[in-house]
Protein backbone atom coordinates (compact mmCIF):
# COMPACT_ATOMS: atom_id res chain seq x y z
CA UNK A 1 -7.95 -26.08 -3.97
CA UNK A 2 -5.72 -23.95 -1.92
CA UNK A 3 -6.70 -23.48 1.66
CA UNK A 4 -4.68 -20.06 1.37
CA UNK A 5 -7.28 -18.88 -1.18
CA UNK A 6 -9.67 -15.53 0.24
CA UNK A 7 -7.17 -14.26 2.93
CA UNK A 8 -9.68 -10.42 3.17
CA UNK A 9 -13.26 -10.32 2.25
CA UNK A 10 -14.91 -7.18 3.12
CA UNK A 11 -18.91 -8.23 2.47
CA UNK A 12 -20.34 -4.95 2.82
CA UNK A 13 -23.69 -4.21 4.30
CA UNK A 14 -21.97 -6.00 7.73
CA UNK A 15 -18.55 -4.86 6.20
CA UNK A 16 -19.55 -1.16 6.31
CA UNK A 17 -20.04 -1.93 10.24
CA UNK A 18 -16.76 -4.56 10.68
CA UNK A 19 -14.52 -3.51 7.65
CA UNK A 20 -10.88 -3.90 8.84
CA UNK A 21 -8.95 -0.87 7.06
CA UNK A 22 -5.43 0.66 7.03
CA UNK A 23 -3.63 2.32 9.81
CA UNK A 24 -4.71 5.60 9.93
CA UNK A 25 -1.65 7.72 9.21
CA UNK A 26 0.64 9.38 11.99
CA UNK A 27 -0.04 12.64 10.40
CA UNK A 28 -3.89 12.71 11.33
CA UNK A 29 -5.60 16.08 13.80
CA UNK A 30 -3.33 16.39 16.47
CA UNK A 31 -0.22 14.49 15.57
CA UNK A 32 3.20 16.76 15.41
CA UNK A 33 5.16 18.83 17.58
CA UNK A 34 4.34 22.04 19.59
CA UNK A 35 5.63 24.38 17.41
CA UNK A 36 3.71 22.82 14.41
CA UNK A 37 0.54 23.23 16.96
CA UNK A 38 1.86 26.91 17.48
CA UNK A 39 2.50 27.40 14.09
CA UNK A 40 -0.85 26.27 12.98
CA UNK A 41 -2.51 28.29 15.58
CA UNK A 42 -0.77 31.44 14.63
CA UNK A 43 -1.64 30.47 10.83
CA UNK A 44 -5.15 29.97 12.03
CA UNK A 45 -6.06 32.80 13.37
CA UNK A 46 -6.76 35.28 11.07
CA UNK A 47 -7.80 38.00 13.39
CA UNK A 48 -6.89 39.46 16.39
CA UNK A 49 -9.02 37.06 18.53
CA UNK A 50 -6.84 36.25 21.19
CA UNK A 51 -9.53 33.83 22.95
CA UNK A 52 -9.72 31.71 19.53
CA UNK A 53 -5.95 31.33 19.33
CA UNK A 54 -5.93 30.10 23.23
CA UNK A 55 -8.84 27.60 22.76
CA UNK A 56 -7.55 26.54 19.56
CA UNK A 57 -3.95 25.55 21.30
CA UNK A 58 -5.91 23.58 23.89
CA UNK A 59 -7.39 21.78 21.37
CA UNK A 60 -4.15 21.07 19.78
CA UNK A 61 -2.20 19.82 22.68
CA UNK A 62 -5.01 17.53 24.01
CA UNK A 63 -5.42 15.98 21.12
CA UNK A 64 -1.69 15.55 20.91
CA UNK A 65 -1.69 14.12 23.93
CA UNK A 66 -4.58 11.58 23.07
CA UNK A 67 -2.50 10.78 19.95
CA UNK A 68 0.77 9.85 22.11
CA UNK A 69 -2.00 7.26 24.20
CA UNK A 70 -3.76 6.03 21.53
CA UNK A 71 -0.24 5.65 19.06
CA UNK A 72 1.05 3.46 21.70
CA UNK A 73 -2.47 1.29 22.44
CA UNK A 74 -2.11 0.17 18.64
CA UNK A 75 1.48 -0.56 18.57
CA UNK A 76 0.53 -3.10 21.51
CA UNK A 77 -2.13 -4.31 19.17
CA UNK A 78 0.21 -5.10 16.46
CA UNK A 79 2.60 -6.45 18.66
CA UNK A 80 0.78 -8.77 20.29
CA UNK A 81 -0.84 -10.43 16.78
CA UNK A 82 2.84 -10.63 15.65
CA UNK A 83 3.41 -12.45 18.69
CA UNK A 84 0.25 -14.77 18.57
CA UNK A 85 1.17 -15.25 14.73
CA UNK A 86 4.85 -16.49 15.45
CA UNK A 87 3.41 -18.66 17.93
CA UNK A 88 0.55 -20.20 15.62
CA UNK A 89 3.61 -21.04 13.48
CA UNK A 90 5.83 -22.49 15.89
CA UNK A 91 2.13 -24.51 17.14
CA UNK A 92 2.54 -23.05 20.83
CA UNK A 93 -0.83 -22.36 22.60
CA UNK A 94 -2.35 -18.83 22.52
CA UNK A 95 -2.92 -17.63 25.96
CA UNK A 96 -5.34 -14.68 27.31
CA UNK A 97 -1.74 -13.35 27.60
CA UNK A 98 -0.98 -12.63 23.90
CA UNK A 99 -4.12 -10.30 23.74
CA UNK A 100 -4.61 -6.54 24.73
CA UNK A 101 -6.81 -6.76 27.63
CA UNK A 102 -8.15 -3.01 27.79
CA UNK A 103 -10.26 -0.77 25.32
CA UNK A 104 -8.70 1.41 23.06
CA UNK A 105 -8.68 4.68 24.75
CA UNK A 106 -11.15 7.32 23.89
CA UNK A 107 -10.68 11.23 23.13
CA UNK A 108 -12.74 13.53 25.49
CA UNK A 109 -10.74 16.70 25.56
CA UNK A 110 -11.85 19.84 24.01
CA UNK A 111 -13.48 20.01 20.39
CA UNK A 112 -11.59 21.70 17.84
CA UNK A 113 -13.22 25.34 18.03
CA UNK A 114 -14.67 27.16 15.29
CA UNK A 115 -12.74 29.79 13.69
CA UNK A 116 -13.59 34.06 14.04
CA UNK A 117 -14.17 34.42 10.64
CA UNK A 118 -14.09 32.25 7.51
CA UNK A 119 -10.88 30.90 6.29
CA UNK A 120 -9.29 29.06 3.42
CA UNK A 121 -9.71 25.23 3.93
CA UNK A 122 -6.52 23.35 5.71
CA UNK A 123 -6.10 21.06 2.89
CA UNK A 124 -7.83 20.62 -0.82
CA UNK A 125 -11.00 18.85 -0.97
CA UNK A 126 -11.03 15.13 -1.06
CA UNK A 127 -11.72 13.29 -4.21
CA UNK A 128 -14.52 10.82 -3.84
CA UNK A 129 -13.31 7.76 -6.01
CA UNK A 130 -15.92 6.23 -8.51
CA UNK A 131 -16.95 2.83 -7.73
CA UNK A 132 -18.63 1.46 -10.19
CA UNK A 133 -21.74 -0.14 -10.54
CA UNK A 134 -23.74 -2.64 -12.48
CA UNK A 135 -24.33 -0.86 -15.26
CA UNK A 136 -20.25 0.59 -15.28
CA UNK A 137 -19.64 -4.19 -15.06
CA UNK A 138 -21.68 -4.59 -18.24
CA UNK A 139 -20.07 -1.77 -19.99
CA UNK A 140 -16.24 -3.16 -19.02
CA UNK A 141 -17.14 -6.62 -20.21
CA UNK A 142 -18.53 -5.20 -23.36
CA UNK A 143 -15.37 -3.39 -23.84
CA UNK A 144 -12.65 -5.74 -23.16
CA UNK A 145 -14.21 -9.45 -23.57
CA UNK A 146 -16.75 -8.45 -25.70
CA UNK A 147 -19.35 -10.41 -23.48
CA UNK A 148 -22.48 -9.92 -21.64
CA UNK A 149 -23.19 -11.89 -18.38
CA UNK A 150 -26.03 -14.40 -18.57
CA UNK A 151 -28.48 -12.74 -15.88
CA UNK A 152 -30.82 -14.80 -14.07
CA UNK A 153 -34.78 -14.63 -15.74
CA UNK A 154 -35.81 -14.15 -11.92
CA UNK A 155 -34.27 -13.84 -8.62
CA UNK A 156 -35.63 -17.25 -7.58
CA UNK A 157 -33.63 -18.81 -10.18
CA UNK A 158 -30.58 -17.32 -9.19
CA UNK A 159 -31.39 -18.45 -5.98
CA UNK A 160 -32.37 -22.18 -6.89
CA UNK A 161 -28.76 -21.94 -8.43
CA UNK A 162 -26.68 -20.82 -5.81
CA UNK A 163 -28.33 -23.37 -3.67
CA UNK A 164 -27.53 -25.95 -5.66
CA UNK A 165 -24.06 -25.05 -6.30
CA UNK A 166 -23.27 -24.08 -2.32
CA UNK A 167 -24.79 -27.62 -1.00
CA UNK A 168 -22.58 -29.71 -3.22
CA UNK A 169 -19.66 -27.89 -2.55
CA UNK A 170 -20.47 -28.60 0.97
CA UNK A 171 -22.03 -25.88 2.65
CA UNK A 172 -24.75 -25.91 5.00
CA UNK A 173 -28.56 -24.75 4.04
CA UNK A 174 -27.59 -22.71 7.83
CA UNK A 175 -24.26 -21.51 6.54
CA UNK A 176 -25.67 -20.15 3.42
CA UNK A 177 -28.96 -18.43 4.58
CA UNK A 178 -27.39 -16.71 7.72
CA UNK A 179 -24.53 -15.89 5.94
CA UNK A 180 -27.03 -14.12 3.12
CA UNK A 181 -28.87 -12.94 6.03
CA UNK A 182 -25.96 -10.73 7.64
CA UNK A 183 -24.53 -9.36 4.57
CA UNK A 184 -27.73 -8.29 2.40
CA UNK A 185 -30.29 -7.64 5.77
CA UNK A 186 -32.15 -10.39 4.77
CA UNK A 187 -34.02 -8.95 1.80
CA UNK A 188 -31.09 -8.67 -1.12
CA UNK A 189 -30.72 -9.89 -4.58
CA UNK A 190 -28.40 -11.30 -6.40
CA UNK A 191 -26.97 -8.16 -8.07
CA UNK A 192 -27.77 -5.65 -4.81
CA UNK A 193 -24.33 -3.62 -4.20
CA UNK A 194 -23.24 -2.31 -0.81
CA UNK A 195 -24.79 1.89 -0.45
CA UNK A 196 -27.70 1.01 -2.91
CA UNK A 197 -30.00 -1.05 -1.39
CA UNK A 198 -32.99 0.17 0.00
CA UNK A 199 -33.04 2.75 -2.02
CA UNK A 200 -29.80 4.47 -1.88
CA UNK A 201 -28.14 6.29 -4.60
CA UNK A 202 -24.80 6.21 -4.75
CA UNK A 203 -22.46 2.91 -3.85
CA UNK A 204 -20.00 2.88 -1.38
CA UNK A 205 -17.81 -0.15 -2.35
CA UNK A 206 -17.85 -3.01 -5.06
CA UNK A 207 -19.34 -5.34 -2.76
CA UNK A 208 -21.90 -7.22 -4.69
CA UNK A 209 -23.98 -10.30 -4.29
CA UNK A 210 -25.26 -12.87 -1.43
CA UNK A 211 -22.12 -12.62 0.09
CA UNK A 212 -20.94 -8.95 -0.97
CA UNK A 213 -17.58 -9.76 -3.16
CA UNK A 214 -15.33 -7.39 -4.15
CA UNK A 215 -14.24 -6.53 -7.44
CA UNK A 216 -10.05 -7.90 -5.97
CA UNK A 217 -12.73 -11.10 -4.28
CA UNK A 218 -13.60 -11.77 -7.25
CA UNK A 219 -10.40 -11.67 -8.84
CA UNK A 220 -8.67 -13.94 -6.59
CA UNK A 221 -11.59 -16.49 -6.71
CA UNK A 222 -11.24 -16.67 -10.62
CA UNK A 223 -7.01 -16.38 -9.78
CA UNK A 224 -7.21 -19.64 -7.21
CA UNK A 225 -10.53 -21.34 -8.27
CA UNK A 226 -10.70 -20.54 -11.64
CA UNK A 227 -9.50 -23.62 -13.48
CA UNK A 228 -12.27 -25.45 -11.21
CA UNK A 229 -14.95 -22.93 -12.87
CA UNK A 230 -13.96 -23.80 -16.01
CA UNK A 231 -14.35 -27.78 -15.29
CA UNK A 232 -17.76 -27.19 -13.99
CA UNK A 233 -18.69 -24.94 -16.86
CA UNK A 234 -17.40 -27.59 -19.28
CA UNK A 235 -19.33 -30.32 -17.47
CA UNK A 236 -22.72 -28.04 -18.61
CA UNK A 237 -21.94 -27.56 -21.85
CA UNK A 238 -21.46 -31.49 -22.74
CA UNK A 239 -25.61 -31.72 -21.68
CA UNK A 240 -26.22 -29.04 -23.77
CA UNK A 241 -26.89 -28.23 -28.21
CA UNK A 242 -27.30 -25.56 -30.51
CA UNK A 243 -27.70 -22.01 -29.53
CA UNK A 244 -27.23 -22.40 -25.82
CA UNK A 245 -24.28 -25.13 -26.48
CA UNK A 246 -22.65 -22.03 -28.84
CA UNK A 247 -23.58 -19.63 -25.72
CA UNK A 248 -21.54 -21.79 -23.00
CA UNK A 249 -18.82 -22.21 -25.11
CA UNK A 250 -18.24 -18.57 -25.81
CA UNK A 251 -18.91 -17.77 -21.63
CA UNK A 252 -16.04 -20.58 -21.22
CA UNK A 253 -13.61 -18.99 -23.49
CA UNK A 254 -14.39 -15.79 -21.90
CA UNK A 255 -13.92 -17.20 -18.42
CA UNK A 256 -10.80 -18.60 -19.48
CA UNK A 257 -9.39 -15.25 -20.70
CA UNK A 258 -10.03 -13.98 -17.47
CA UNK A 259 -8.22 -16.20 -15.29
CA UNK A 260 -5.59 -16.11 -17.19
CA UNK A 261 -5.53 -12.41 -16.33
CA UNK A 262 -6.19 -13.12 -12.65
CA UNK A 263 -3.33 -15.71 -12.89
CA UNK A 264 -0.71 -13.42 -14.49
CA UNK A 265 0.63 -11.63 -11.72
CA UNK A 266 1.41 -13.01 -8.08
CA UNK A 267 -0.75 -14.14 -5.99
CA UNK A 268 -1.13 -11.83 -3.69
CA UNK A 269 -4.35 -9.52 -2.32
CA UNK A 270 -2.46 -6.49 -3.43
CA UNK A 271 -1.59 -7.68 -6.83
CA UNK A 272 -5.41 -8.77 -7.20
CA UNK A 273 -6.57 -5.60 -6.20
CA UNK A 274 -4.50 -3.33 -8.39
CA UNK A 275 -6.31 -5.14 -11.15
CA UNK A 276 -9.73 -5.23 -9.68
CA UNK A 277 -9.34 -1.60 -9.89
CA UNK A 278 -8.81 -1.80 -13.62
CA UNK A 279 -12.10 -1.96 -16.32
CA UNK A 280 -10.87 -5.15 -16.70
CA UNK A 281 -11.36 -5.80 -13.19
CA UNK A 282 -14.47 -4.40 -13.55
CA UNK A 283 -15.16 -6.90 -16.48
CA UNK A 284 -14.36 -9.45 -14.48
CA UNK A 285 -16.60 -8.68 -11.18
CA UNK A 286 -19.37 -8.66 -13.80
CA UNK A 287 -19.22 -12.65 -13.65
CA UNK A 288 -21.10 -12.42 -10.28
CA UNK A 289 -24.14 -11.59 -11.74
CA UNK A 290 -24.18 -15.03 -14.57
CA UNK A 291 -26.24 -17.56 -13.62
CA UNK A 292 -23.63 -20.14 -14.27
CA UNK A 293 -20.57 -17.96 -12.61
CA UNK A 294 -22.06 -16.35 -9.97
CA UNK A 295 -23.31 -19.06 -7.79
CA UNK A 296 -19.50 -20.48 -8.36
CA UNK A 297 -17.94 -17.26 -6.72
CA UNK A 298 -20.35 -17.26 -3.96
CA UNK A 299 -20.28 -20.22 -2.86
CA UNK A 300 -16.23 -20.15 -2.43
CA UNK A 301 -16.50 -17.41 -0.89
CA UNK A 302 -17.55 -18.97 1.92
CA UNK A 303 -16.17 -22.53 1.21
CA UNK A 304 -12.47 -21.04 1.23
CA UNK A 305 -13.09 -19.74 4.63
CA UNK A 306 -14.36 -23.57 5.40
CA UNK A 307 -11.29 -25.10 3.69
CA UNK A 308 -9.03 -22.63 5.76
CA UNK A 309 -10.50 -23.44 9.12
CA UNK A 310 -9.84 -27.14 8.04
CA UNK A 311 -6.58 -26.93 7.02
CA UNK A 312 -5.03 -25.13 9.84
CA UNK A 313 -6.54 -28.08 12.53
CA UNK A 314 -10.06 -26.90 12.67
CA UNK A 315 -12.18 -29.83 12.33
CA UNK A 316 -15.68 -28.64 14.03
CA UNK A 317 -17.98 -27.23 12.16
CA UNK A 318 -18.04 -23.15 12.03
CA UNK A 319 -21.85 -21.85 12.92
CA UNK A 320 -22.79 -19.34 10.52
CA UNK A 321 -21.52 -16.56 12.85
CA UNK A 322 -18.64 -17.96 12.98
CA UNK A 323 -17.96 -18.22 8.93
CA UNK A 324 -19.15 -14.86 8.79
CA UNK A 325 -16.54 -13.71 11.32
CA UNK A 326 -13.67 -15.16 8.52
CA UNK A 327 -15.98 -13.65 5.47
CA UNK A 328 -15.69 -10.02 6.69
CA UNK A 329 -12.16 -9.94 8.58
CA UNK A 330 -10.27 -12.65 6.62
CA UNK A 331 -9.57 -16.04 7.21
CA UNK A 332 -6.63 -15.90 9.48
CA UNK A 333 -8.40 -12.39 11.64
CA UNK A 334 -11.77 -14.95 11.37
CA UNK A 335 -9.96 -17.67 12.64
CA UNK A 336 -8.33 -16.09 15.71
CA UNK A 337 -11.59 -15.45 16.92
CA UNK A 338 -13.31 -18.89 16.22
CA UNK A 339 -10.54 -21.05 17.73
CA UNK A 340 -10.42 -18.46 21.37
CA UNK A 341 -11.82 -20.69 23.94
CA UNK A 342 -15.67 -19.71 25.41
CA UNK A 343 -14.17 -18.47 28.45
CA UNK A 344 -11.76 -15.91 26.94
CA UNK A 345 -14.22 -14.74 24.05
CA UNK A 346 -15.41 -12.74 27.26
CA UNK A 347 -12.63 -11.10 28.21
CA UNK A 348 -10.74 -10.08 25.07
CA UNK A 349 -11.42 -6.75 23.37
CA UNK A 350 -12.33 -6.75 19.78
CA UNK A 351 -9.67 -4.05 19.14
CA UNK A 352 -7.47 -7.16 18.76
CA UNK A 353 -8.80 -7.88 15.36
CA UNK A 354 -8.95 -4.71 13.50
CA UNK A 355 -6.55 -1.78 12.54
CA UNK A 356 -6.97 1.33 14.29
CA UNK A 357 -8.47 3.06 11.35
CA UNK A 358 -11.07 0.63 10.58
CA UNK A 359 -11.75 0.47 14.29
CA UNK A 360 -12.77 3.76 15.06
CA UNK A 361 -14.55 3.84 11.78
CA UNK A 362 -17.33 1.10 13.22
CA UNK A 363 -20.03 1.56 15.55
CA UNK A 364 -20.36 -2.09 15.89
CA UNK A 365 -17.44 -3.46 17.13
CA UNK A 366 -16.88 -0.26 19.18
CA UNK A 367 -20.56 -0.65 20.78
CA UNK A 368 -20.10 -4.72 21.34
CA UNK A 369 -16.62 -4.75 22.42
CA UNK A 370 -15.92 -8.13 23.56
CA UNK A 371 -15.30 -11.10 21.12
CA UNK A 372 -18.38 -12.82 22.37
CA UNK A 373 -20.61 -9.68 22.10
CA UNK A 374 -19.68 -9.45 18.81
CA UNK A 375 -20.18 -12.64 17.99
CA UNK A 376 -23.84 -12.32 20.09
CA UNK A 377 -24.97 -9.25 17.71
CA UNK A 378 -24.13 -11.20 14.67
CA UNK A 379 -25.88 -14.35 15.69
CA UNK A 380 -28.76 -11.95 16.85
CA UNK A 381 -28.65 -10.16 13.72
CA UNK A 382 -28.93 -13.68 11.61
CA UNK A 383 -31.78 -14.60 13.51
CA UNK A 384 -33.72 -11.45 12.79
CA UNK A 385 -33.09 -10.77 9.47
CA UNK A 386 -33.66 -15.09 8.49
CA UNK A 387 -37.02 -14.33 9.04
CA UNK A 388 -37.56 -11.77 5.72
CA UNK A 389 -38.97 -12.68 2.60
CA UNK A 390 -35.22 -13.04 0.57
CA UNK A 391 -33.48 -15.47 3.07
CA UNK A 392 -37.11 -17.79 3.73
CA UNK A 393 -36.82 -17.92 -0.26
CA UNK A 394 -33.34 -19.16 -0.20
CA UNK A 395 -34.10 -21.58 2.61
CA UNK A 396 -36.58 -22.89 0.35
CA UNK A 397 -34.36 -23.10 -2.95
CA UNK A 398 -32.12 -25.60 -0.53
């Protein structure tokens, strides 16, 4: 089992709070020159409203400014996780040194001011991208595998599954039920997808299940753990006759055509999630919601994150907040943070850990902005949301 295996893991319900994203480009409001500011003022206009094209170039140039500060705040970021990377590889201790000891800095000039009179938009409208749903899973596996997950007859058996699968691997009845706790609020089931729950209508990423998988998750589980699926799979269709003998064996070959997929290209998170973004990607992420897959891809979730830790010298156990820190920033991000001594959890900004456009993006880490305040609002969060009706019935199923 490769200790390399889920280097990113969004979840999503925490992940929409603690996502890590791409840098947000150089070419965002108030980056360029002067005379592109002018320019655009001039272009702006529209009218003879000399007061509009004044505000509008104090606007401009402040944000500019703010651009310069903040451009240069990140690029000390990245610098200094090169740094504590090459030393990590070279096994050299990481000092309070090797961190960015202030907060990002924060715009307060003027807002942008409203034009005279209506005007053309700056730039087309932005295409929302579909992200499919459970229904759009079932279709794709129809299509290309011809197949139909095996769904649960009741979320308790799901859950009965999953807890039998996650405490052999090795995980923790406290592990799995905080974990579950943090990423579905306590209250989700086994096929509840990130922007949906609660009554929402429209989803705002693939993440799916207990532990909110991605579709390119998903992919790289079946890519790196795939072959031990298949064993386990096997191992439940020896016990088993007739119809639902004939049923395993046709959700083996299935699983085995889609590894071999996973398995064809490099692997890398990028090459995983150009195909997670496929229908056959789609097929694929599908598997979270069989009764006999599922519980497999959650549970290594989580236990990759475990094997990680392990493998790089980390012998204690990780508390729940802890593992969830690795689930939603990636094991090597996660790890950073579990390994900083007590004492310097409470001095170094969580700006250390994310890009600057997933940063800004979330309230969370912005509002607790300390390593050990963020790791303080998880914990609190766990404890709150173990008490619901979903995670006491998984704490049962263990």
């Amino acid at each position: 089992m490769s200790p390399q295996a889920i280097r990113r893991s969004p979840g999503y319900f925490a992940l929409a709070l603690l996502l890590a994203a791409p840098l947000a480009p150089a070419t965002e409001a108030g980056a360029g020159s002067a005379t592109t500011f002018d320019a655009m003022a001039q272009m702006s206009s529209g009218s003879e409203d000399g007061d509009y094209r004044f505000r509008l170039k104090q606007y401009l140039e402040a944000r500019a400014a703010f651009e310069q500060e903040a451009s240069a705040y990140w690029n000390a970021i990245s610098e200094k996780r090169r740094g504590r990377n090459a030393k990590r590889r070279d096994h050299q201790p990481i000092a309070l040194d090797d961190y960015v000891l202030t907060q990002p800095p924060v715009y307060t000039g003027p807002k942008r001011p409203a034009g005279p009179a209506p005007s053309e938009p700056d730039h087309a409208p932005r295409e929302h991208k579909h992200i499919p749903v459970v229904a759009d899973l079932l279709q794709a596996a129809a299509d290309h595998f011809q197949f139909t997950p095996q769904r649960p007859g009741s979320e308790v058996e799901f859950k009965r599954a999953y807890a039998r699968v996650a405490a052999a691997a090795g995980l923790t009845r406290e592990q799995a039920v905080r974990v579950y706790s943090f990423e579905t609020g306590g209250t989700g089931n086994y096929d509840v997808q990130s922007g949906i729950e609660h009554g929402g209508t429209r989803a705002i990423s693939t993440a799916m299940g207990y532990n909110q998988l991605l579709t390119t998750n998903t992919v790289e589980l079946l890519a790196e753990q795939g072959p031990e699926f298949i064993r386990a799979l096997m191992q439940k269709a020896a016990s088993l006759s007739g119809a639902p003998r004939q049923a395993m064996d046709r959700k083996i070959a299935v699983l085995r055509q889609m590894v071999a997929l996973a398995r064809s290209v490099p692997d890398e998170w990028a090459q995983h999630e150009k195909i997670g973004d496929t229908p056959q990607g789609w097929a694929m992420h599908a598997m979270v919601l069989d009764i006999d897959v599922g519980p497999l891809l959650q549970t290594h979730k989580l236990l990759t994150s475990v094997i990680f830790a392990r493998a790089k010298g980390y012998t204690r156990a990780l508390t729940a907040a802890e593992l969830e820190m690795m689930n939603l920033t990636g094991d090597g991000t996660g790890l950073d943070m579990v390994t900083m001594p007590l004492a310097m959890r409470e001095q170094v900004p969580t700006s250390n850990f994310f890009q600057r456009g997933g940063y800004e993006r979330n309230p969370v880490a912005i509002r607790h902005n300390t390593v050990a305040k963020l790791l303080d609002v998880t914990d609190a969060r766990m404890d709150s949301n173990s008490n619901l009706a979903g995670a006491k019935v998984l704490a049962a199923a263990f």
